[in-house]
C-alpha atoms as a PDB file:
ATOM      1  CA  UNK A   1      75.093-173.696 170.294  1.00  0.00           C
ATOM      2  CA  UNK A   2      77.496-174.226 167.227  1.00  0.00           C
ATOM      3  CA  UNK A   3      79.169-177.671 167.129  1.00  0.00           C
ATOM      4  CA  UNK A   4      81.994-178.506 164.550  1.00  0.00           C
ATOM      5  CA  UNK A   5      82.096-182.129 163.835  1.00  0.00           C
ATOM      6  CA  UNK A   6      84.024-184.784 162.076  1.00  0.00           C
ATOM      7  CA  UNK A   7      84.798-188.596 161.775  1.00  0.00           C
ATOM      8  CA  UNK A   8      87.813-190.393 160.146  1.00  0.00           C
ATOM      9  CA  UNK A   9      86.557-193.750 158.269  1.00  0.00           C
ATOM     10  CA  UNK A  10      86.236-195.911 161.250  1.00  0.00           C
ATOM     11  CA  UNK A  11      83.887-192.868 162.908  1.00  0.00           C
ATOM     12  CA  UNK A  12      82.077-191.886 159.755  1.00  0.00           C
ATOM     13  CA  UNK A  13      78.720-194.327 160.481  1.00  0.00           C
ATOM     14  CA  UNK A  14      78.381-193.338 164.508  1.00  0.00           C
ATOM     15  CA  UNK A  15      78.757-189.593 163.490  1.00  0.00           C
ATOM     16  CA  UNK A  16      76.558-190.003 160.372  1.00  0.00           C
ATOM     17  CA  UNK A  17      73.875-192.299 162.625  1.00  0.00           C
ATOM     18  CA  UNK A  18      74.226-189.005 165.401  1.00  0.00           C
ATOM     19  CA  UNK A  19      74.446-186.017 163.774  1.00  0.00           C
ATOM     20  CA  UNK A  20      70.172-185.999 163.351  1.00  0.00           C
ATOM     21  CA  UNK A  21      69.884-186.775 166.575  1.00  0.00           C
ATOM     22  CA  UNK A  22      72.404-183.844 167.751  1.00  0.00           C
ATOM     23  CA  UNK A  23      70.149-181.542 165.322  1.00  0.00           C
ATOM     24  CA  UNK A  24      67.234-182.729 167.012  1.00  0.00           C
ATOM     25  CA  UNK A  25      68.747-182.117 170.780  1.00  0.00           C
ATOM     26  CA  UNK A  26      68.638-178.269 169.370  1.00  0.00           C
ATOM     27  CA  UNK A  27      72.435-177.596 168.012  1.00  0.00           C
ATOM     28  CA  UNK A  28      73.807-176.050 164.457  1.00  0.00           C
ATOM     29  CA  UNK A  29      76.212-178.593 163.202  1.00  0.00           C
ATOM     30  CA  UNK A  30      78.347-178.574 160.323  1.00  0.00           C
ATOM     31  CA  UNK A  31      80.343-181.354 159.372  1.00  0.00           C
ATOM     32  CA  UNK A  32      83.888-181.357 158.560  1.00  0.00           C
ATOM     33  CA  UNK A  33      84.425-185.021 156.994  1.00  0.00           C
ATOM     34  CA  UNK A  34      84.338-187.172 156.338  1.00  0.00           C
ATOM     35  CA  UNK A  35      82.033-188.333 153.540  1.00  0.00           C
ATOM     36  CA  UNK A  36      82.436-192.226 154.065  1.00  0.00           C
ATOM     37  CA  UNK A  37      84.519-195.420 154.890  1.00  0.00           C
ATOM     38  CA  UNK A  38      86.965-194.743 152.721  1.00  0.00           C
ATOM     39  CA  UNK A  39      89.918-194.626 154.807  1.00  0.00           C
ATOM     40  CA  UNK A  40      91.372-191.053 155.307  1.00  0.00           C
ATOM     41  CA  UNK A  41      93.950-189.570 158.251  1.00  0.00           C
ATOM     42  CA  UNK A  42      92.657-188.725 161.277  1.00  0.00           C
ATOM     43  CA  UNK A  43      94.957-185.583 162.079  1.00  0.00           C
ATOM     44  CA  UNK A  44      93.590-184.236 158.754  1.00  0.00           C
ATOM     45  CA  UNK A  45      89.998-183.945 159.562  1.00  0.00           C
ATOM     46  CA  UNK A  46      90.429-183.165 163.364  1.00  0.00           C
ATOM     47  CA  UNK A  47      92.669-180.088 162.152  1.00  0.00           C
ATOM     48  CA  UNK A  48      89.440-178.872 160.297  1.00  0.00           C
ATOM     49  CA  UNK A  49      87.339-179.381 163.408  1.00  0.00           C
ATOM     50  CA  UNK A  50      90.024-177.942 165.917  1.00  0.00           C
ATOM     51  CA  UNK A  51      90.676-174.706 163.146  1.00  0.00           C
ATOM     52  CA  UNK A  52      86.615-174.261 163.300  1.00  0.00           C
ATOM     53  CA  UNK A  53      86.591-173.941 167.288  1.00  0.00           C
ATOM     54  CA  UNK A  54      89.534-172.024 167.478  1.00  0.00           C
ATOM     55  CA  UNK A  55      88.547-169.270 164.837  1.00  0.00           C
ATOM     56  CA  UNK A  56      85.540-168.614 167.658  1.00  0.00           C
ATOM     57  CA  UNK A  57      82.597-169.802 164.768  1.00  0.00           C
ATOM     58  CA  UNK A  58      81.779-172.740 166.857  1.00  0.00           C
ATOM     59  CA  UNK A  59      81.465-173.227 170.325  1.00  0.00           C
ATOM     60  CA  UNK A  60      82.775-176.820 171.156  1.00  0.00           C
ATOM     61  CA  UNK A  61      83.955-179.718 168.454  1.00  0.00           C
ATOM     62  CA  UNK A  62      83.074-183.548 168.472  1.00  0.00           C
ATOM     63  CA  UNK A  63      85.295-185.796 166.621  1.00  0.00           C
ATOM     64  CA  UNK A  64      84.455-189.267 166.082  1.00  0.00           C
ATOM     65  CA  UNK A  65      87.155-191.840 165.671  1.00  0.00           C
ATOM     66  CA  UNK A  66      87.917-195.457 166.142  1.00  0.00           C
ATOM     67  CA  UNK A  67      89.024-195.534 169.762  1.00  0.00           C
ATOM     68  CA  UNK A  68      89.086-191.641 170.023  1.00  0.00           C
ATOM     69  CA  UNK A  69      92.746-191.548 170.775  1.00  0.00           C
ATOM     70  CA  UNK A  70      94.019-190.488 167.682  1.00  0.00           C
ATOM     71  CA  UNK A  71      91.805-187.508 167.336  1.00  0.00           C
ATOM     72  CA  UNK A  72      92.704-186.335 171.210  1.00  0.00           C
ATOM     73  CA  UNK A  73      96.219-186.579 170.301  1.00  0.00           C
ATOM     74  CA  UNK A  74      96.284-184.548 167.042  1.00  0.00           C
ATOM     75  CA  UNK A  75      93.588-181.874 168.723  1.00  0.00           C
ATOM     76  CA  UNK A  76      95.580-181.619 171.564  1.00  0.00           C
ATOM     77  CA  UNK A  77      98.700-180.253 169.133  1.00  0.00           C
ATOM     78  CA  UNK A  78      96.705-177.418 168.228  1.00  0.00           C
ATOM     79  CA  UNK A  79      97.157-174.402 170.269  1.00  0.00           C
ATOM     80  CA  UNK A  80      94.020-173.274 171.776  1.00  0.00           C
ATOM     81  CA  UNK A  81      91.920-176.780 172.067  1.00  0.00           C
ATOM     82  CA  UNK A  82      91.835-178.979 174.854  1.00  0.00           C
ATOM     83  CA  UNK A  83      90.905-182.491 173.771  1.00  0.00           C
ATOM     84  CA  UNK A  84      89.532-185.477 175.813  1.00  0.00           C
ATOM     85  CA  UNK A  85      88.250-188.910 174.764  1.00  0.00           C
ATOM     86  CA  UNK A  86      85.326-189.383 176.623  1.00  0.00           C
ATOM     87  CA  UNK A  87      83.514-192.480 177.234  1.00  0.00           C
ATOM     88  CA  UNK A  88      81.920-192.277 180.326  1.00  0.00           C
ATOM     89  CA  UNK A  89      79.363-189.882 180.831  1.00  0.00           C
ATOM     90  CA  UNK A  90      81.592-188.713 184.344  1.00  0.00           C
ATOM     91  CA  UNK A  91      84.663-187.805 182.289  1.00  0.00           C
ATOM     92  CA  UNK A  92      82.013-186.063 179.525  1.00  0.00           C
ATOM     93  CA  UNK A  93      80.884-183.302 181.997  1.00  0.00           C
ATOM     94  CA  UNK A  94      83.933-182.994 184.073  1.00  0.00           C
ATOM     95  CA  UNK A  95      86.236-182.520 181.268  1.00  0.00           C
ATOM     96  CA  UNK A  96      84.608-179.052 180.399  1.00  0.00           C
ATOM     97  CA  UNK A  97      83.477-178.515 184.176  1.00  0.00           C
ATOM     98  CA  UNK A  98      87.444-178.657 185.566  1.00  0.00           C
ATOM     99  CA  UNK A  99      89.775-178.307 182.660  1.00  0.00           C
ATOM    100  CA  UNK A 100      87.691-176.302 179.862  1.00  0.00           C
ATOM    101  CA  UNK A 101      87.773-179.008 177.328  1.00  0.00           C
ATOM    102  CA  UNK A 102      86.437-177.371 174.290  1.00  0.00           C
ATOM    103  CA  UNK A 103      86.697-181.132 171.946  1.00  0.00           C
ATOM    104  CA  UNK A 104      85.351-184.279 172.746  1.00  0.00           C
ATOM    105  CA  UNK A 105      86.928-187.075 170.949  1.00  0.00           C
ATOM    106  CA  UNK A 106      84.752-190.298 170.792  1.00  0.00           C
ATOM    107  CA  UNK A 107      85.590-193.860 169.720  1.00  0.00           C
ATOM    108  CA  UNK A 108      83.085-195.663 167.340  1.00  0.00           C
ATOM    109  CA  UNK A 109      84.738-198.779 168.224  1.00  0.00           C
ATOM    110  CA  UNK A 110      84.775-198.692 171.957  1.00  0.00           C
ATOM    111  CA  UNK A 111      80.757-196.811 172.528  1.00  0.00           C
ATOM    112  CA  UNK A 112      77.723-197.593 171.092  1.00  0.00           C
ATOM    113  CA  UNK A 113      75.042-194.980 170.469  1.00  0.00           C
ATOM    114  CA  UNK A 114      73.021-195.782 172.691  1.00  0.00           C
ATOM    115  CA  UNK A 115      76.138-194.265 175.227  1.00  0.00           C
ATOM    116  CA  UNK A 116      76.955-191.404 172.918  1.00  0.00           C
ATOM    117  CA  UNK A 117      73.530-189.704 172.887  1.00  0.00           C
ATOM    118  CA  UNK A 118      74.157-189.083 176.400  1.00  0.00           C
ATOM    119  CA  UNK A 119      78.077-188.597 175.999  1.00  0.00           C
ATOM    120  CA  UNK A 120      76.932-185.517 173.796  1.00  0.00           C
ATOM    121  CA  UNK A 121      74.016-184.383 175.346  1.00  0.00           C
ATOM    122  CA  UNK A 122      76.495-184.181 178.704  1.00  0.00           C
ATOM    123  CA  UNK A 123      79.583-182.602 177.333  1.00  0.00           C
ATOM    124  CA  UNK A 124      77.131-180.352 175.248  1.00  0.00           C
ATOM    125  CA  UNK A 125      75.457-178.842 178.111  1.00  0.00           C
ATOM    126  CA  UNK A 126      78.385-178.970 180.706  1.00  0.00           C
ATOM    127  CA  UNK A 127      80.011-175.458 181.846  1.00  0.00           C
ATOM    128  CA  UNK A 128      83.058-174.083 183.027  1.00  0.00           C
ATOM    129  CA  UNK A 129      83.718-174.327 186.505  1.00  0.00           C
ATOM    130  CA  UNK A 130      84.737-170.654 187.245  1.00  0.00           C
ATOM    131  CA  UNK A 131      85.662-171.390 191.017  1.00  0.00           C
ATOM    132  CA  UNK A 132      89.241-170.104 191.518  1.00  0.00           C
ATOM    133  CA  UNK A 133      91.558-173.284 191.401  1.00  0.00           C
ATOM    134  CA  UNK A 134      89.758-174.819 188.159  1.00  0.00           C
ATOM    135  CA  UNK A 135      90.482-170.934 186.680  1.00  0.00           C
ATOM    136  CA  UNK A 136      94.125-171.751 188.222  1.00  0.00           C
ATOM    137  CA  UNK A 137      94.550-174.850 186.759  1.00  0.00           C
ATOM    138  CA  UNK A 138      93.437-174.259 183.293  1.00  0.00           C
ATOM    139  CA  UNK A 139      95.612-171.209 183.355  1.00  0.00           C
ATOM    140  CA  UNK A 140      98.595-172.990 184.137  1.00  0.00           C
ATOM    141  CA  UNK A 141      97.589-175.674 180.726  1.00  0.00           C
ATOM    142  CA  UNK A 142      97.264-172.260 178.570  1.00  0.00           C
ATOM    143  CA  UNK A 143     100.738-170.976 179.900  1.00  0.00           C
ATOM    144  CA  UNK A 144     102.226-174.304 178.947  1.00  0.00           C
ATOM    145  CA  UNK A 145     101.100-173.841 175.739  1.00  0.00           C
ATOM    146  CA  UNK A 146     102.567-170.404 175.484  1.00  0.00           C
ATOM    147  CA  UNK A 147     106.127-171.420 176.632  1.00  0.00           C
ATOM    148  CA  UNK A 148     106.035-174.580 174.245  1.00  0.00           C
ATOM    149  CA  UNK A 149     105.152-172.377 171.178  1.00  0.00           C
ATOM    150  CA  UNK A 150     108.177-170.371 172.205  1.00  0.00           C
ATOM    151  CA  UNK A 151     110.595-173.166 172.895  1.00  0.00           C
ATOM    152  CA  UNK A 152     109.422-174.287 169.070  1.00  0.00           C
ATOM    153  CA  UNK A 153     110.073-170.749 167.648  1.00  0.00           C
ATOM    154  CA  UNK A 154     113.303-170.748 169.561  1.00  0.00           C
ATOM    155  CA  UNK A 155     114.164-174.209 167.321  1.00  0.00           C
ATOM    156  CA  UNK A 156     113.230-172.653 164.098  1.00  0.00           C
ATOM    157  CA  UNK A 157     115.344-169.562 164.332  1.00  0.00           C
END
């Protein structure tokens, strides 16, 4: 499995401390940024991760944040992703198992990795529910999406 991944500053040392540990669990990784504490924007780096999943190269993303918010939020604006911050290992599984989450968005600040080995390993190995009202429901999200990018286009013209 192919795994996009990326931190913002506040991230950077819990993906940095993980990412051997995700290569050693068996997955391809590349890393998005970024390359230290040096404070960058969030919604910069998750767009790399979110671009990554969406162009079909990768098969899930993990960003790593401060609290995981902020990366949920700016995934979430990108057509094609479904975001969650997980930090529970519940929410981990269920979040791909009912809604097709495809990015997991976890906060350095609020987990320690002792919790996000197993956070990963979860949402890593979690499928798609394919029992009719999950397929329902997650249909319903990606029509959503569809009329909002119309309503937008509708605003530019």
């Amino acid at each position: 499995m192919k795994i996009a991944i990326g931190s913002d500053h506040c991230g950077y040392e819990l993906k940095v401390l993980m990412k051997p540990i995700m290569e050693k669990m068996g997955y391809e990784l590349d890393d998005f940024g970024c390359n230290s504490t040096e404070p960058v924007d969030f919604p910069d780096i998750a767009r790399q991760v979110c671009d990554e999943v969406r162009s079909g190269k990768y098969d899930r993303g993990i960003m790593f944040c401060g609290t995981g918010v902020g990366a949920a939020i700016a995934a979430n604006k990108i057509p094609g992703i479904r975001a969650a911050v997980c930090h529970d290992v519940h929410s981990a599984h269920q979040s791909v198992e009912h809604d097709n989450v495809n990015m997991m968005c976890i906060g350095a600040q609020i987990v320690g990795s002792w919790l996000v080995e197993d956070l990963i390993h979860t949402f890593l190995n979690a499928t798609f529910n394919t029992e009719e009202h999950f397929r329902r429901r997650v249909k319903k999200l990606e029509e959503m999406e569809r009329e909002t990018m119309k309503e937008l286009k509708k605003q530019d013209n």
